[in-house]
C-alpha atoms as a PDB file:
ATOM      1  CA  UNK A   1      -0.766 -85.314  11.349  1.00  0.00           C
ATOM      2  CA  UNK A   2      -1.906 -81.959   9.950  1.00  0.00           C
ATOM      3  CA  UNK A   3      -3.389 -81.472   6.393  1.00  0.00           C
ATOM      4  CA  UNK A   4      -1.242 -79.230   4.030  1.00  0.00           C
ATOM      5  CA  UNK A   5      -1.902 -77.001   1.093  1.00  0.00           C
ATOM      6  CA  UNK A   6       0.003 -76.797  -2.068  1.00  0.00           C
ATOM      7  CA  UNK A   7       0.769 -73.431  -0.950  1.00  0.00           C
ATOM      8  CA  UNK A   8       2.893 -74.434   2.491  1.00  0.00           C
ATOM      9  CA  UNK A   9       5.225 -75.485  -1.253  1.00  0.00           C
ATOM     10  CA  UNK A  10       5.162 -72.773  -2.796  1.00  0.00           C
ATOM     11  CA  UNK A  11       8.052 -70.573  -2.194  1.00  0.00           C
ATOM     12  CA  UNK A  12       8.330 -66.266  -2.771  1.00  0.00           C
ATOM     13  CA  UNK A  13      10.373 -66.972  -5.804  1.00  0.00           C
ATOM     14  CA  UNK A  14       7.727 -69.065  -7.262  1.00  0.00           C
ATOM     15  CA  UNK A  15       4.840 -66.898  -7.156  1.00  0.00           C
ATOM     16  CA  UNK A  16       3.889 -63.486  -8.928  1.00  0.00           C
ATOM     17  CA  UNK A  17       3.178 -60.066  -7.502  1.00  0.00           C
ATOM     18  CA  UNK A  18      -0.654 -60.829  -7.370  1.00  0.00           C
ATOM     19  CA  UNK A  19       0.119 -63.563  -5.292  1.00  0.00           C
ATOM     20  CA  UNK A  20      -0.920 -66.464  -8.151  1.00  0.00           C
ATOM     21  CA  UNK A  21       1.856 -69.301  -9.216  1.00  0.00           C
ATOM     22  CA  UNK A  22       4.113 -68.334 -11.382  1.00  0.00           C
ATOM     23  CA  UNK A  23       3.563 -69.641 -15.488  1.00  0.00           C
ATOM     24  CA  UNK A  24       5.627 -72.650 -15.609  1.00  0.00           C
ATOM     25  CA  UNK A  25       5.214 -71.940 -19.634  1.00  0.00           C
ATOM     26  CA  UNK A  26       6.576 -68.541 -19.634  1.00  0.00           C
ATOM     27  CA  UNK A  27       9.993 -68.142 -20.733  1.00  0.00           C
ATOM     28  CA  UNK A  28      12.480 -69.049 -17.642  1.00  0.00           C
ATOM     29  CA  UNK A  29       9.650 -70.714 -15.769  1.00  0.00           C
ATOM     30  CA  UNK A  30       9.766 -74.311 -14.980  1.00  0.00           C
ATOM     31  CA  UNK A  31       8.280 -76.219 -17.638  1.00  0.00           C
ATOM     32  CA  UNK A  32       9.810 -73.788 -20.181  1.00  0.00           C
ATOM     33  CA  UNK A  33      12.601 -75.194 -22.782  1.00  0.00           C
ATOM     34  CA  UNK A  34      13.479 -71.182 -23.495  1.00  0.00           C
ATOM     35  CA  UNK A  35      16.099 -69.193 -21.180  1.00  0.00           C
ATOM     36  CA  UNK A  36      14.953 -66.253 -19.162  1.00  0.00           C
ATOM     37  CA  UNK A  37      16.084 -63.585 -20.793  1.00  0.00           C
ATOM     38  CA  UNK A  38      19.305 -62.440 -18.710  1.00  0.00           C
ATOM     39  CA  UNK A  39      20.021 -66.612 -18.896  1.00  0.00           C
ATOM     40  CA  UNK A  40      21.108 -65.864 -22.549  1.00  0.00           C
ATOM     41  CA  UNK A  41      24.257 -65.208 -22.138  1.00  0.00           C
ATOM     42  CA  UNK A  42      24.764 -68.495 -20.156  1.00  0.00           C
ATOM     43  CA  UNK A  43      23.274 -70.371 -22.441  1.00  0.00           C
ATOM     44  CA  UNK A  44      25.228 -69.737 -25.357  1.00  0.00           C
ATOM     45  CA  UNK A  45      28.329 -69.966 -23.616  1.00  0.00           C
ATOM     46  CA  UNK A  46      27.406 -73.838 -22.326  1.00  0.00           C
ATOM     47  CA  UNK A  47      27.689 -75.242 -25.793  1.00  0.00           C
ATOM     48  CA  UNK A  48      30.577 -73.666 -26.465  1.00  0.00           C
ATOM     49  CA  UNK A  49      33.543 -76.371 -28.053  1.00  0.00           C
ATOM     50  CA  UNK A  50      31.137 -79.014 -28.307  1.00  0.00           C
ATOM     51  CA  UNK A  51      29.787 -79.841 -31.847  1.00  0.00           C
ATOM     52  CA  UNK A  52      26.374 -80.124 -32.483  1.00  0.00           C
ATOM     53  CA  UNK A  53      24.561 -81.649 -35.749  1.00  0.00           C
ATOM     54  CA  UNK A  54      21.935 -79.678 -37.595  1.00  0.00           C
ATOM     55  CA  UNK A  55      19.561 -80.695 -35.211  1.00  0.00           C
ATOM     56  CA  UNK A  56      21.468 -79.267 -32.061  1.00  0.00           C
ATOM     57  CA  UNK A  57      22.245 -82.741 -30.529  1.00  0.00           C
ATOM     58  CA  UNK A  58      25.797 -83.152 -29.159  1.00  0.00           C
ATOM     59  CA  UNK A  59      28.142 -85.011 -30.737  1.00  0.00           C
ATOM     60  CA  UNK A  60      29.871 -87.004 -28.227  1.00  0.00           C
ATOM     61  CA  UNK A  61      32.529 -88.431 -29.906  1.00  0.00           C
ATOM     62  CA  UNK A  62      32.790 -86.453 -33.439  1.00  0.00           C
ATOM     63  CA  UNK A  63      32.346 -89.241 -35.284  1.00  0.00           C
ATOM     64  CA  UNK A  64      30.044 -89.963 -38.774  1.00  0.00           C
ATOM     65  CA  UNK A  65      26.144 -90.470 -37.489  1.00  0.00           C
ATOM     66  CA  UNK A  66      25.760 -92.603 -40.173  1.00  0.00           C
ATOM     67  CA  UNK A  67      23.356 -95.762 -40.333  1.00  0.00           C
ATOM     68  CA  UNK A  68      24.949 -97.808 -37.844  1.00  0.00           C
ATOM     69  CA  UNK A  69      26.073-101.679 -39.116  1.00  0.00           C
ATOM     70  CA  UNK A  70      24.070-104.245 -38.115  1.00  0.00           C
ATOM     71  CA  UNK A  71      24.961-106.804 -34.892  1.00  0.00           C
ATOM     72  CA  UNK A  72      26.710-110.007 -36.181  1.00  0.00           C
ATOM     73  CA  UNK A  73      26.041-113.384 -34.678  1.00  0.00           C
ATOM     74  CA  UNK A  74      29.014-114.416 -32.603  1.00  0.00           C
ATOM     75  CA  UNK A  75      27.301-117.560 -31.137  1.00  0.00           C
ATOM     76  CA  UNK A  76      25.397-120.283 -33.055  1.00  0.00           C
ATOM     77  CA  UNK A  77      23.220-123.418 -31.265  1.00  0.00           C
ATOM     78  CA  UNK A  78      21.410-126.183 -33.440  1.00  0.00           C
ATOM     79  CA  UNK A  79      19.919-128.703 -31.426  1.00  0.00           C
ATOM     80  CA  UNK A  80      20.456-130.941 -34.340  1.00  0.00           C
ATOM     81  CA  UNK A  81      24.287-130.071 -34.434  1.00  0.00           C
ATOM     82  CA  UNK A  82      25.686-128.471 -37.704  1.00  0.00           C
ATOM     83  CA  UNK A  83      28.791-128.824 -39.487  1.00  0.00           C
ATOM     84  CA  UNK A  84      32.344-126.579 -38.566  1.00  0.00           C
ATOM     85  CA  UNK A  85      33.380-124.952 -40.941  1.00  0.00           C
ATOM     86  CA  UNK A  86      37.105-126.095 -39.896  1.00  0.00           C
ATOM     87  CA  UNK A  87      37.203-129.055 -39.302  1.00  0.00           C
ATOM     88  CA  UNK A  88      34.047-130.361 -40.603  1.00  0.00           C
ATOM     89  CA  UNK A  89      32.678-132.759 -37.230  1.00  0.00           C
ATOM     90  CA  UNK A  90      29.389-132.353 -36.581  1.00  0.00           C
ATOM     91  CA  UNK A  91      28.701-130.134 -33.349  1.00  0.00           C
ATOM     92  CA  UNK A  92      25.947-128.346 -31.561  1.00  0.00           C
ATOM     93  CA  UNK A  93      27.779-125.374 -30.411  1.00  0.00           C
ATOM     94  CA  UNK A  94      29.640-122.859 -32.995  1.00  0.00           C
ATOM     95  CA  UNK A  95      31.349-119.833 -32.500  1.00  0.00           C
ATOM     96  CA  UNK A  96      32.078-117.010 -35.219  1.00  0.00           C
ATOM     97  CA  UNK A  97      36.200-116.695 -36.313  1.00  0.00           C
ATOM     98  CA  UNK A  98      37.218-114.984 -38.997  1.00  0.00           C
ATOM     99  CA  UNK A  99      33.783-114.788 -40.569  1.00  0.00           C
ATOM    100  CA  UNK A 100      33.295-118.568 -40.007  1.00  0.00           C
ATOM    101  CA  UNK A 101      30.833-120.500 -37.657  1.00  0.00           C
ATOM    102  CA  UNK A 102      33.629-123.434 -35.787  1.00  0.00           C
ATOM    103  CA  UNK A 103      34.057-125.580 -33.060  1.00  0.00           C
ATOM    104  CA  UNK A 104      34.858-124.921 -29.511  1.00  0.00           C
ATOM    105  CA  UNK A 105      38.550-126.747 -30.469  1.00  0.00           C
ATOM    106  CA  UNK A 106      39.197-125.042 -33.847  1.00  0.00           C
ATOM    107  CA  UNK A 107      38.068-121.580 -32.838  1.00  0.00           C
ATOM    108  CA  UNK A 108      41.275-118.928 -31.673  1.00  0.00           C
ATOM    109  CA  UNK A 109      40.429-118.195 -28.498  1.00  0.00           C
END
């Protein structure tokens, strides 16, 4: 197995006219966030018909980017069992239904 040099990678496209790498920093260049200048056009033209907030994000699905409600409980377990709300027997495993912690019989499955 032969050694190789980073520069058996690099390709014509990649390096300058004085023969040193490319800036990856300069606009269009790898590590750049900003469009070479004749990739303007395409740029623009990427986002078009897709909303964006005020920040530039996409907006998948249109909606309000509110604060987002908190997860509700739809499962309870006390090892000590705990009343049902429905039926009122004592049981160790309750599941929510209509806003209530019951019993595997009284919940509406």
């Amino acid at each position: 197995m032969r050694d190789t040099s980073l520069d058996d990678f690099v390709g014509e496209d990649d390096a300058s006219e004085d023969g040193e790498p490319a800036d990856p920093d300069a606009p269009g260049g790898a590590g750049s966030a900003e469009p070479a200048s004749g990739d303007a056009e395409a740029t623009e033209t990427a986002t078009d018909g897709v909303d964006t907030d005020t920040d530039g994000n996409a907006d998948a699905d249109g909606g309000d980017e509110g604060t987002p409600e908190p997860a509700a409980p739809t499962f309870d377990w006390t090892p000590g069992g705990s009343v049902c709300a429905a039926c009122g027997e004592r049981v160790e495993r309750r599941w929510t239904d209509d806003g209530r912690l019951v019993c595997a019989a009284c919940k509406g499955w």
